[in-house]
N, C-alpha and C. Protein backbone atom coordinates (compact mmCIF):
# COMPACT_ATOMS: atom_id res chain seq x y z
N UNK A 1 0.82 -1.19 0.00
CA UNK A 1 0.00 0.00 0.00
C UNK A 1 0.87 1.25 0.00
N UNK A 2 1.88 0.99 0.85
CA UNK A 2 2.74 2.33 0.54
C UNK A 2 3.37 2.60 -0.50
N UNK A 3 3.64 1.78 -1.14
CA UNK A 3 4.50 1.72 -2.58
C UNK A 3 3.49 2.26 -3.59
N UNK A 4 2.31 2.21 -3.41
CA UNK A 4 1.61 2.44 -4.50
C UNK A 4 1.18 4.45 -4.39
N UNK A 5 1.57 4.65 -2.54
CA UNK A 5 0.92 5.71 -2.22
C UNK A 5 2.40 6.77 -2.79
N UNK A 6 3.19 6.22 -2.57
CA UNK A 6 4.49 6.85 -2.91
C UNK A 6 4.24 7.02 -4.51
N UNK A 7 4.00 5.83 -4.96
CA UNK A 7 3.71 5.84 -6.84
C UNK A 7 2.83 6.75 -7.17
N UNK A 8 2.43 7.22 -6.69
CA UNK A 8 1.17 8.24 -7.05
C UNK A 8 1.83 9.78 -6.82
N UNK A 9 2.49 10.24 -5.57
CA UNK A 9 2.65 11.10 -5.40
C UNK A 9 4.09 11.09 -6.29
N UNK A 10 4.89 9.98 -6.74
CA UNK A 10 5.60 10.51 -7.78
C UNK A 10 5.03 10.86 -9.36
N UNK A 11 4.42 9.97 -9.65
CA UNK A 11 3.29 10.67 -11.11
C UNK A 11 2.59 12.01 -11.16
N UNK A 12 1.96 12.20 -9.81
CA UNK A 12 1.48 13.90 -9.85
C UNK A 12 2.58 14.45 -9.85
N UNK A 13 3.84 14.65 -9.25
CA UNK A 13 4.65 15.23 -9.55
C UNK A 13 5.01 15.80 -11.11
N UNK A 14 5.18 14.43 -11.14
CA UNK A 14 5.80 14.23 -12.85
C UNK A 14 4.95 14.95 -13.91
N UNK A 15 3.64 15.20 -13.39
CA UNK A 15 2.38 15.32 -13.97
C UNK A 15 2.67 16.75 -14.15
N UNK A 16 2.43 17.31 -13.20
CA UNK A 16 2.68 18.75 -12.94
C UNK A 16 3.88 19.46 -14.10
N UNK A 17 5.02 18.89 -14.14
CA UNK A 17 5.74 19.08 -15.49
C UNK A 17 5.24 19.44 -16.18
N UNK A 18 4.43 18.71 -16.87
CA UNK A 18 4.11 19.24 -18.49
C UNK A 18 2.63 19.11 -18.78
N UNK A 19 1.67 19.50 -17.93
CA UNK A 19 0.10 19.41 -18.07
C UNK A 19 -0.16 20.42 -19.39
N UNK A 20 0.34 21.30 -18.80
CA UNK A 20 -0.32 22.56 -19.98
C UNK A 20 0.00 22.41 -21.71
N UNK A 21 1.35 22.65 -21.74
CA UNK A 21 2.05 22.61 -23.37
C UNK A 21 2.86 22.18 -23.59
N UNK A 22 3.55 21.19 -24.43
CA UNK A 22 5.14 20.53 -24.57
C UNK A 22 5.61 21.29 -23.47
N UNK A 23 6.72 20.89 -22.84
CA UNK A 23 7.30 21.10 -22.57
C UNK A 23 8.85 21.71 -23.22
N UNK A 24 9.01 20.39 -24.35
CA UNK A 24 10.49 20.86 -24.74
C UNK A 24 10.43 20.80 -26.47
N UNK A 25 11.14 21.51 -27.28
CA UNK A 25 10.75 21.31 -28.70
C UNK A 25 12.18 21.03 -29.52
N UNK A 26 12.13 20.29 -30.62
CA UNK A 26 13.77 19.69 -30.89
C UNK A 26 13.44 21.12 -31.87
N UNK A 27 14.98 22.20 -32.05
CA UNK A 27 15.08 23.10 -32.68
C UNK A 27 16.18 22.78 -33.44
N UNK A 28 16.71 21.93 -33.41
CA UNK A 28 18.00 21.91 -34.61
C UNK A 28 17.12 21.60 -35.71
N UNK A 29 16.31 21.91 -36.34
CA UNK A 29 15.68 21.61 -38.10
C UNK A 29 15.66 19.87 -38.26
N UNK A 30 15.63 19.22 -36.81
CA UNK A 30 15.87 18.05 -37.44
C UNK A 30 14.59 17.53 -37.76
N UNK A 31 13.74 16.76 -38.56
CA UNK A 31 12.58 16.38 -39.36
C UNK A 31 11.81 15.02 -38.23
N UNK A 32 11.27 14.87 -38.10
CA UNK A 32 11.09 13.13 -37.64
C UNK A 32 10.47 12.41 -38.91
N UNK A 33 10.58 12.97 -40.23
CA UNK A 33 10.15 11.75 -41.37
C UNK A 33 11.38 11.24 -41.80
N UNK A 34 12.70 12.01 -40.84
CA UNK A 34 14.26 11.44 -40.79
C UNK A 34 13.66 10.07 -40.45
N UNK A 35 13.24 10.20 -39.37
CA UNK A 35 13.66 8.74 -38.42
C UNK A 35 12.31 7.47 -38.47
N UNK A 36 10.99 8.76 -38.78
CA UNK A 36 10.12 7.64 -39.14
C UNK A 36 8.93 7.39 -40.15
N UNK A 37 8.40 6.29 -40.84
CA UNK A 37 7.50 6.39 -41.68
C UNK A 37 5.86 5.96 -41.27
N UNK A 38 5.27 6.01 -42.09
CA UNK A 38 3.76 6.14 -41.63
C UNK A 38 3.33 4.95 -42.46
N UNK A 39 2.38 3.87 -41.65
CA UNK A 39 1.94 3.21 -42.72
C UNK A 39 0.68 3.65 -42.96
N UNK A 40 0.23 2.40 -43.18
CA UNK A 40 -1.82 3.03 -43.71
C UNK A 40 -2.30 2.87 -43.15
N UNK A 41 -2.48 3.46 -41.84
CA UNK A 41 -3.09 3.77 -40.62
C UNK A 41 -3.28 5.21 -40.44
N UNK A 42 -4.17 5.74 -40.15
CA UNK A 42 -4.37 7.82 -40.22
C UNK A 42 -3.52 7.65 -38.53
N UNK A 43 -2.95 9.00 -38.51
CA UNK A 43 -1.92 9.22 -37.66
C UNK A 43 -2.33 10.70 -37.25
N UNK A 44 -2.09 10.81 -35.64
CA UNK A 44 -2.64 12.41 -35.48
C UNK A 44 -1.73 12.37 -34.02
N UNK A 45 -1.73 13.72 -33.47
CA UNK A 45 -1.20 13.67 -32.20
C UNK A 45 -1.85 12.80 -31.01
N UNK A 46 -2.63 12.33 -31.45
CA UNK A 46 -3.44 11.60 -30.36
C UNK A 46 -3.12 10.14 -30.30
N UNK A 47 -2.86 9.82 -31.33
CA UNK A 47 -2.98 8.76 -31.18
C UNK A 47 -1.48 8.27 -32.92
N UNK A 48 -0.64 7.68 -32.33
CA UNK A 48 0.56 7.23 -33.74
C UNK A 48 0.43 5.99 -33.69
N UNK A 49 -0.67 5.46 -34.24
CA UNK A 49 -0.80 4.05 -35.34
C UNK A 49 -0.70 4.27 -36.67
N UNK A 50 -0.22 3.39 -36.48
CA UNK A 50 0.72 3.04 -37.97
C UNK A 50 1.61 3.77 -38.56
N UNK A 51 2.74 4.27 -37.41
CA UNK A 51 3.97 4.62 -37.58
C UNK A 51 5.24 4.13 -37.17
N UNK A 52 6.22 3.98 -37.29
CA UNK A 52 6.91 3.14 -36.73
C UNK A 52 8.38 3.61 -37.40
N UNK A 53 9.60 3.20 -36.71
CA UNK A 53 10.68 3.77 -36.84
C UNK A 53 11.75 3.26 -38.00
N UNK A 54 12.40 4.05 -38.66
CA UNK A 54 12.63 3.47 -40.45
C UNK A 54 13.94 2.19 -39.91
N UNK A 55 13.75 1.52 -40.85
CA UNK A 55 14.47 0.33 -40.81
C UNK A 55 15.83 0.50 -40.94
N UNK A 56 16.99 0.57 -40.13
CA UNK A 56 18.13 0.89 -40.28
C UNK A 56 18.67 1.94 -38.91
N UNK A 57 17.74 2.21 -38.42
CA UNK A 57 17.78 2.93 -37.89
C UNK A 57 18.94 2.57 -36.04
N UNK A 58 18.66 1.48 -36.11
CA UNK A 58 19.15 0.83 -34.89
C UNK A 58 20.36 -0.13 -35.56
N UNK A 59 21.37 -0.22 -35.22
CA UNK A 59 22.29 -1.76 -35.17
C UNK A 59 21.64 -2.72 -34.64
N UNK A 60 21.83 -4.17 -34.84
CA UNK A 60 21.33 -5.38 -34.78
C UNK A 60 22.08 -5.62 -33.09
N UNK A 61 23.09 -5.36 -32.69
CA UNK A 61 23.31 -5.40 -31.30
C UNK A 61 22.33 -4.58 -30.46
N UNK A 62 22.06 -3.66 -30.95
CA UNK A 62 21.16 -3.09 -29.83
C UNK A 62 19.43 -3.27 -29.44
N UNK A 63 19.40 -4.05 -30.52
CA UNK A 63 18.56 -4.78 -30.89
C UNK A 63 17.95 -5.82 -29.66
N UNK A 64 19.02 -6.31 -29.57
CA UNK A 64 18.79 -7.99 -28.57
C UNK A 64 18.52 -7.49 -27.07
N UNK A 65 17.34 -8.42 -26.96
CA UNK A 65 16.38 -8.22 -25.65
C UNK A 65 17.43 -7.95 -24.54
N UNK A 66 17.07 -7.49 -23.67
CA UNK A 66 18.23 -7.57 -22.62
C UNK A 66 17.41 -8.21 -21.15
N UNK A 67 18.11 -9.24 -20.34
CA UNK A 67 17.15 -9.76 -19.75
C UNK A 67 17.16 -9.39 -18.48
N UNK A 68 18.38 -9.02 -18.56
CA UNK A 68 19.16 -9.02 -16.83
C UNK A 68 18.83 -7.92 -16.22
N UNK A 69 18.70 -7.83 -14.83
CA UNK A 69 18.77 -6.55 -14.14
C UNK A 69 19.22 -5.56 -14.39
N UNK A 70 18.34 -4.54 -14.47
CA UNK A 70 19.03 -3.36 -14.77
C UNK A 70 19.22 -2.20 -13.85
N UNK A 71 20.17 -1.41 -13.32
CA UNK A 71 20.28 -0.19 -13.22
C UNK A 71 19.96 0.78 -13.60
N UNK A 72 20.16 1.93 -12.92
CA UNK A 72 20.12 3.51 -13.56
C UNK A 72 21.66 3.63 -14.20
N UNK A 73 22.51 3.32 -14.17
CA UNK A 73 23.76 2.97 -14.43
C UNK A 73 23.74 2.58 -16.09
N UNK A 74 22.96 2.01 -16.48
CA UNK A 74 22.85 1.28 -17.65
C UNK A 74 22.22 2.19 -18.77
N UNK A 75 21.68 3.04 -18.62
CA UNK A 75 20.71 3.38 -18.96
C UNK A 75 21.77 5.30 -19.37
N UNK A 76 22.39 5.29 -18.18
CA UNK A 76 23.31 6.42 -17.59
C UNK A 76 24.47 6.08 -18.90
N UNK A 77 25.23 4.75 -18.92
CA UNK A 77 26.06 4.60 -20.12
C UNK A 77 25.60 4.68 -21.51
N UNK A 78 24.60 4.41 -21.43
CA UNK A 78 24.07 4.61 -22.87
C UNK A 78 23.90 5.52 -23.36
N UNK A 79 24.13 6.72 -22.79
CA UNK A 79 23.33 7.55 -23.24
C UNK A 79 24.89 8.51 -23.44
N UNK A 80 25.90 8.37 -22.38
CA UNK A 80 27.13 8.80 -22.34
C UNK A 80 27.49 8.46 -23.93
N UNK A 81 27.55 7.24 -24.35
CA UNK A 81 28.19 6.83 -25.45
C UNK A 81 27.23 7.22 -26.50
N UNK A 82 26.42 8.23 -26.40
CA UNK A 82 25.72 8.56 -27.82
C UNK A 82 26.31 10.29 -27.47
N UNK A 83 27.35 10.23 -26.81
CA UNK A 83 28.14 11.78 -26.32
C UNK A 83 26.93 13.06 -26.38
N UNK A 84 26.15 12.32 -25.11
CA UNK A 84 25.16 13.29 -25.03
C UNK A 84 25.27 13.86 -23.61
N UNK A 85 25.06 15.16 -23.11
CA UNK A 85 25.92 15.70 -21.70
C UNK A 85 24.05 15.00 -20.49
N UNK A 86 24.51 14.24 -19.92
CA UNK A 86 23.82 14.10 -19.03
C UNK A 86 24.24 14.14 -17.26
N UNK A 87 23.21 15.06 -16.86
CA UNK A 87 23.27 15.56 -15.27
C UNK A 87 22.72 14.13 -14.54
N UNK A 88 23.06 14.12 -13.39
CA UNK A 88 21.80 13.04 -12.68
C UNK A 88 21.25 13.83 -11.32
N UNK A 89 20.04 14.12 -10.79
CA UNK A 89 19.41 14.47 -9.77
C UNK A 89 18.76 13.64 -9.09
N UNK A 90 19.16 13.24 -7.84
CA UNK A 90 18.56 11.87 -6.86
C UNK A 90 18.18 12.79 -5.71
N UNK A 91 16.52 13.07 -5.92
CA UNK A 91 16.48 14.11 -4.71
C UNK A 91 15.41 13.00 -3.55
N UNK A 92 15.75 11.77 -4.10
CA UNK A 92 15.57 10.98 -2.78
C UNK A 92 16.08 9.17 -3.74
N UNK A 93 15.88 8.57 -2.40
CA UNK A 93 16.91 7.48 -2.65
C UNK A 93 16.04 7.01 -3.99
N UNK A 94 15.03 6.49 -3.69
CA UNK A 94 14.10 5.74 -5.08
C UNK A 94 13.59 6.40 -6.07
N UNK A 95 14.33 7.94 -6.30
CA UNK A 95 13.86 8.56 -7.34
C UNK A 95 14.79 9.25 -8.20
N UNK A 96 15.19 8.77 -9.22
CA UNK A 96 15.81 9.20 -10.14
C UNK A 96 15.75 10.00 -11.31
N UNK A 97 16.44 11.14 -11.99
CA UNK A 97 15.89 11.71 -13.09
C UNK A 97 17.77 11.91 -13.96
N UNK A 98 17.80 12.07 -14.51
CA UNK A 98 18.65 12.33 -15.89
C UNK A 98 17.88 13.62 -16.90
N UNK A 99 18.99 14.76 -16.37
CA UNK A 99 18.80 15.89 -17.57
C UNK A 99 19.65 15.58 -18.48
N UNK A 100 19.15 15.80 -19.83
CA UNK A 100 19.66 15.11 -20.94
C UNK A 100 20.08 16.41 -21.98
N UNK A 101 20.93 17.14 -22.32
CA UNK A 101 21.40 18.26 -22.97
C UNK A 101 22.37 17.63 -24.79
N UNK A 102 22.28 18.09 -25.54
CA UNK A 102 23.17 17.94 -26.24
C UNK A 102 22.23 17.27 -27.92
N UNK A 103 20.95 17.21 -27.26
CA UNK A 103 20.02 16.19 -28.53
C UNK A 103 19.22 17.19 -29.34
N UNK A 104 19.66 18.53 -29.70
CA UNK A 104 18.99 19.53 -30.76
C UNK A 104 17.76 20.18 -29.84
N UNK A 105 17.68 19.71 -28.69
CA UNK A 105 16.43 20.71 -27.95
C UNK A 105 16.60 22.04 -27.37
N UNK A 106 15.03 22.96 -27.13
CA UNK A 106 15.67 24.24 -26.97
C UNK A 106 15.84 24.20 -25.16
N UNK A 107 15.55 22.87 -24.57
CA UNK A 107 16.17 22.64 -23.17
C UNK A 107 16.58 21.28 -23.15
N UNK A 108 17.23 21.53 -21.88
CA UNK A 108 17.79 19.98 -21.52
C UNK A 108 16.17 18.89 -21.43
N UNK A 109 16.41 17.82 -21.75
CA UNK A 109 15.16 17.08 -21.22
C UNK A 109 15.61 16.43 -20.51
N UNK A 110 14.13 16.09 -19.26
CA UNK A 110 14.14 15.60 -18.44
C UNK A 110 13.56 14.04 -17.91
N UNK A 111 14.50 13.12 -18.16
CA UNK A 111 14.08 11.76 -17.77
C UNK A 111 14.02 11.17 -16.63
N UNK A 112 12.71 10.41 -15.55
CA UNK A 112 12.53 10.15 -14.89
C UNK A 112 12.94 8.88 -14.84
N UNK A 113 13.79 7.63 -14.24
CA UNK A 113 14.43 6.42 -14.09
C UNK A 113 13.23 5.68 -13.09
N UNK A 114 12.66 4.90 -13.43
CA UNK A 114 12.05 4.02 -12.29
C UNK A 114 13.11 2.80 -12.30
N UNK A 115 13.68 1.87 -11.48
CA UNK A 115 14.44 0.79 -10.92
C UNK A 115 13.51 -0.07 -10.68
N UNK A 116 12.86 -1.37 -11.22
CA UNK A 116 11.57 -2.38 -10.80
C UNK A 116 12.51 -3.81 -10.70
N UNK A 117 11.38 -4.48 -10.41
CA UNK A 117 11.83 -6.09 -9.77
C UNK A 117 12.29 -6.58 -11.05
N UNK A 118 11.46 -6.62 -11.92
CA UNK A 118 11.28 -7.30 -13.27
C UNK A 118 10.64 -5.93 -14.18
N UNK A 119 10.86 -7.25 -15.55
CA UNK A 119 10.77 -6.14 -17.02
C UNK A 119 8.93 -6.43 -16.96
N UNK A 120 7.94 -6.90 -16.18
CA UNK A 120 6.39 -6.63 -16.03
C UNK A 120 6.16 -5.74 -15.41
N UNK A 121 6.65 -5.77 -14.25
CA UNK A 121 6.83 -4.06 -13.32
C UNK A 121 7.33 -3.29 -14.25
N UNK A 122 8.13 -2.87 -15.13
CA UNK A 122 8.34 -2.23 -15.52
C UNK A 122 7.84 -1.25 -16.49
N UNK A 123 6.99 -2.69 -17.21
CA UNK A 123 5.92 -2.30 -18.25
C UNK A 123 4.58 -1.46 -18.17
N UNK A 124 4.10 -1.84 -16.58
CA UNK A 124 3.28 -1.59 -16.23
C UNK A 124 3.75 -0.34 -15.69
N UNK A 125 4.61 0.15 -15.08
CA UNK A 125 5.19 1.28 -14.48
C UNK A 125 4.97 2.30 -15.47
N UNK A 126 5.23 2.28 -16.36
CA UNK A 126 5.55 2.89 -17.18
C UNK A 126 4.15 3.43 -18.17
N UNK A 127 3.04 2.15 -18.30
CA UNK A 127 1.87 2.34 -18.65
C UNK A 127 0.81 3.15 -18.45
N UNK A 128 0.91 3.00 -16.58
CA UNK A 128 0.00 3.65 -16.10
C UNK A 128 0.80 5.09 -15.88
N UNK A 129 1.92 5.42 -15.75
CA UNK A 129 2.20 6.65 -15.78
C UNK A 129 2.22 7.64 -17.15
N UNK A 130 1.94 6.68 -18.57
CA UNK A 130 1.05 7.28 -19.47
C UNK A 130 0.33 8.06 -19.46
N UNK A 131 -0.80 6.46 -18.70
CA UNK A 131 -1.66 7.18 -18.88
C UNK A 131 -2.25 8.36 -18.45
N UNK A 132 -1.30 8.49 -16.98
CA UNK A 132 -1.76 9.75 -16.16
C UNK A 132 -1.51 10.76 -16.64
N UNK A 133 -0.35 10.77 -17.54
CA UNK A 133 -0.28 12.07 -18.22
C UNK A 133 -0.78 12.06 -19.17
N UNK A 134 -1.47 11.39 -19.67
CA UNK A 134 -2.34 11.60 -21.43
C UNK A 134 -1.17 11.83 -22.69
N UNK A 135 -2.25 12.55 -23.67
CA UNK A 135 -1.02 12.68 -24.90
C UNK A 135 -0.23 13.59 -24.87
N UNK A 136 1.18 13.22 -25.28
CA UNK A 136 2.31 14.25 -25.22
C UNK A 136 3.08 13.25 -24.29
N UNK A 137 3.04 12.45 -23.64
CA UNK A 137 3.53 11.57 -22.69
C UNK A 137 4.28 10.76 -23.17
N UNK A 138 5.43 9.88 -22.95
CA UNK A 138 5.98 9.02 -23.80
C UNK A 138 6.84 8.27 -22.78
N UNK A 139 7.74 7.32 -23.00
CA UNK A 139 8.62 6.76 -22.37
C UNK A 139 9.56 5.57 -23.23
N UNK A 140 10.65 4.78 -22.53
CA UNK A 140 10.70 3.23 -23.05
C UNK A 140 11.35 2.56 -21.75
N UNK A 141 11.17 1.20 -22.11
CA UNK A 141 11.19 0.35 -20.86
C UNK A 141 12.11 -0.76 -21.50
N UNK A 142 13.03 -0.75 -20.89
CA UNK A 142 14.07 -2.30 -21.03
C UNK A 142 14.63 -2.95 -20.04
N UNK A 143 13.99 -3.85 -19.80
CA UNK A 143 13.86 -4.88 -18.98
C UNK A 143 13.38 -4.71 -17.67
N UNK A 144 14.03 -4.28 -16.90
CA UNK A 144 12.84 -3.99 -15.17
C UNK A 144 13.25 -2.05 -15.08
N UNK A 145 13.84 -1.68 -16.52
CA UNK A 145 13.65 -0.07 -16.03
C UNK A 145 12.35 0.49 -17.48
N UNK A 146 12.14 1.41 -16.21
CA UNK A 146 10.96 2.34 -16.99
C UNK A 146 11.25 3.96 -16.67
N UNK A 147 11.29 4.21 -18.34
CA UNK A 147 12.09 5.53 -17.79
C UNK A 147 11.11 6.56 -18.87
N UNK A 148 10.45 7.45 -17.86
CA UNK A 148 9.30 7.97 -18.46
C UNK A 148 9.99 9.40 -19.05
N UNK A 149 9.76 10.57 -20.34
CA UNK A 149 9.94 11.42 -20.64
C UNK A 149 9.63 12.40 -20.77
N UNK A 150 9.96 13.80 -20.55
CA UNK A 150 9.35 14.86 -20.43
C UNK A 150 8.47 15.72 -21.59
N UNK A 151 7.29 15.85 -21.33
CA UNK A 151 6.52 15.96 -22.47
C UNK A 151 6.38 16.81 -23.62
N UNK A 152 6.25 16.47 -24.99
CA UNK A 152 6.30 17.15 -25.79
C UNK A 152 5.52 16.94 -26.75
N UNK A 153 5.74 17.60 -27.93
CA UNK A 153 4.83 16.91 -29.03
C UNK A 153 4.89 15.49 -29.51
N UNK A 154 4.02 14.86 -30.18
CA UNK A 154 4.75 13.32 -30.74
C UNK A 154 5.87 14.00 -31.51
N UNK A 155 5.82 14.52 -32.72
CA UNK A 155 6.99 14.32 -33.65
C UNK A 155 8.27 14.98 -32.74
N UNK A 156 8.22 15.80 -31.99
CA UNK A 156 9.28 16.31 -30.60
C UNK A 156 10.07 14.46 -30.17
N UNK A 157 8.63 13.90 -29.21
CA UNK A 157 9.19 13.04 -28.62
C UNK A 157 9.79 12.11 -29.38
N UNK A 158 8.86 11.60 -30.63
CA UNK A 158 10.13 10.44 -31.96
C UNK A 158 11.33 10.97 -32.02
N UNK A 159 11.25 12.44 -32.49
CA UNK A 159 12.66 12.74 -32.92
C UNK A 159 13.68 12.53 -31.80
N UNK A 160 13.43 13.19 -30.65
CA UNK A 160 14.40 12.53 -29.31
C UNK A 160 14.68 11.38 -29.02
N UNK A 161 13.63 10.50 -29.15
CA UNK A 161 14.17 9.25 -28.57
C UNK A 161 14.96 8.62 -30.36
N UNK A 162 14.60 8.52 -31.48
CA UNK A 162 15.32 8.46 -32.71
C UNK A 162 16.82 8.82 -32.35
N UNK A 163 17.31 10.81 -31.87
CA UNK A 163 18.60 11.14 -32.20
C UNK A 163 19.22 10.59 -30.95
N UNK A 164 18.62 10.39 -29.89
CA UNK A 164 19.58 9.81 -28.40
C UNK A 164 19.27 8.84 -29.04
N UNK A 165 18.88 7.69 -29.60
CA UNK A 165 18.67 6.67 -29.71
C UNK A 165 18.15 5.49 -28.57
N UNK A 166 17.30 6.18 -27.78
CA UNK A 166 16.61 5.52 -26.58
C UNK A 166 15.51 4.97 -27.11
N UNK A 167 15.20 5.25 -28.20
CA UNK A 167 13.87 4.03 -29.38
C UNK A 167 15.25 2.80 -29.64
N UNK A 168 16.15 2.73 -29.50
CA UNK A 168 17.05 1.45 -30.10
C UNK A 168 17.66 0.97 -28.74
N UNK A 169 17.41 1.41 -26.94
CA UNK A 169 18.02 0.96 -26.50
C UNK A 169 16.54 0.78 -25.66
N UNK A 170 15.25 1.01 -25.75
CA UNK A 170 14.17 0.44 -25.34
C UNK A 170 13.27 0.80 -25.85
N UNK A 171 11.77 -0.14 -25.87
CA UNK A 171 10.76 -0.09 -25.93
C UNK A 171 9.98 1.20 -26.25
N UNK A 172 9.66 1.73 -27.54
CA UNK A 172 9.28 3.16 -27.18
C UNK A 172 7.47 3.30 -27.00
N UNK A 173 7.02 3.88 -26.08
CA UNK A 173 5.94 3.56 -26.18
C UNK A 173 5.39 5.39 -25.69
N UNK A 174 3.80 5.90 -25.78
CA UNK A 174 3.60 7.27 -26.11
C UNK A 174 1.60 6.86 -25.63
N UNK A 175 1.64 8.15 -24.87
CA UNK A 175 -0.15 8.09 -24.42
C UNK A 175 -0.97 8.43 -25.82
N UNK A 176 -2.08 7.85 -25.83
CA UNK A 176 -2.97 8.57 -26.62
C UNK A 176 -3.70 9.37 -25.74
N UNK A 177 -5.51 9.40 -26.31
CA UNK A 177 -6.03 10.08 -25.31
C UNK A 177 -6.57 9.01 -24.43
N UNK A 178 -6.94 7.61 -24.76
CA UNK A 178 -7.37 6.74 -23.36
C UNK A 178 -6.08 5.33 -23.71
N UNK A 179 -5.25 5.45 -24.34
CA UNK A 179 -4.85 3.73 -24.18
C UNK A 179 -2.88 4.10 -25.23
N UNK A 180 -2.30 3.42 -24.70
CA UNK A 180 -0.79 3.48 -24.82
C UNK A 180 -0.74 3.16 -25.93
N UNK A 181 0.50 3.10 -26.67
CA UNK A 181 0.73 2.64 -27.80
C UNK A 181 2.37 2.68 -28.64
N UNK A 182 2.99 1.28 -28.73
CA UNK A 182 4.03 1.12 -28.35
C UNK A 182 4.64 1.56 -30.05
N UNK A 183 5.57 2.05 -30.31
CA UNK A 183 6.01 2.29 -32.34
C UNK A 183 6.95 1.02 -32.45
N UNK A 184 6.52 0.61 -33.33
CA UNK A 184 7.47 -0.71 -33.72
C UNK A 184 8.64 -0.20 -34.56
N UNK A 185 9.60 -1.01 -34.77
CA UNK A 185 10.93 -0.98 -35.60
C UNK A 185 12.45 -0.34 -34.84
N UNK A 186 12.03 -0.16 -33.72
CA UNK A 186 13.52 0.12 -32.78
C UNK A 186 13.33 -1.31 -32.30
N UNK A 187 13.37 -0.81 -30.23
CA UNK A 187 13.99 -2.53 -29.73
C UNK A 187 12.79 -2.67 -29.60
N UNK A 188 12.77 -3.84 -28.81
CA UNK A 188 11.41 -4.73 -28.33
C UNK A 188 11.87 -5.53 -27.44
N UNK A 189 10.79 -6.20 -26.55
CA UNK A 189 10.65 -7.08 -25.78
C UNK A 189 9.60 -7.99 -25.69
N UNK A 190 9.57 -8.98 -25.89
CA UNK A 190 8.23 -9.93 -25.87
C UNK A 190 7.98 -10.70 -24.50
């Protein structure tokens, strides 16, 4: 019961971020029909079915499920080696965030780290904190981490997770207005 009461008062938090308007907008001119295509599915900010990320886009190593426990550590290297300047703020033990500078935005963005048992906690972590924030919401999850993102437009949030390449090192998934929805063609997990 407490875990869940704590889970809540971290999502309103998180919430509070970015209720009103994006938050953050990619200004380097970079496109997201760079990174992704549309199939024949109608596509709107509400809802990105039938879009998904262009083929090539990821290496085949980064590809492969990852099963093992994960850290904030992991998540922290990855992002080092795409030589992107990241801060870390731990303003309590079980709560983690990563300001992320260096990816064409007109601010640093701000990623929230959840640490779970397993990659189902994780999924779910990550789901329902979607949904609390509605559309503009986004995240990805690899293996027991769920690491939710600071809100923006869809083509904002593709293009970020595309140029950090956090669509190729997890799960990318984005709120509609009632139900999640994950873009295929980066990583995956089954």
């Amino acid at each position: 019961m407490k875990r869940r009461a704590t889970k809540g008062l971290l999502l309103a938090g998180v919430w509070l971020l970015g209720c009103a308007s994006p938050a953050f907008h990619i200004n380097d001119r970079s496109d997201v029909n760079a990174y992704v295509v549309r199939g024949k599915a109608p596509t709107s900010e509400a809802s990105p079915g039938g879009l998904r990320f262009k083929p090539g886009l990821c290496d085949a190593r980064e590809l492969q499920p990852d099963g093992r426990p994960l850290t904030e550590a992991n998540i922290i290297e990855f992002l080092n080696k795409q030589q992107l300047d990241v801060r870390i703020e731990r303003p309590r033990s079980d709560l983690i965030y990563l300001i992320v500078g260096g990816a064409g935005t007109d601010v640093p963005v701000r990623l929230r780290v959840a640490v779970l048992k397993n990659a189902d906690e994780a999924g779910l972590e990550l789901h329902e904190a979607l949904l609390q924030h509605g559309p503009g919401a986004w995240g990805v999850r690899r293996s027991n981490l769920a690491v939710l993102g600071q809100i923006g437009s869809l083509a904002d949030d593709l293009t970020f997770a595309a140029k950090t390449r956090l669509s190729c090192w997890g799960m990318f998934m984005t709120a509609g207005r009632d139900d999640t929805y994950s873009v295929p063609g980066g990583y995956r997990e089954l």
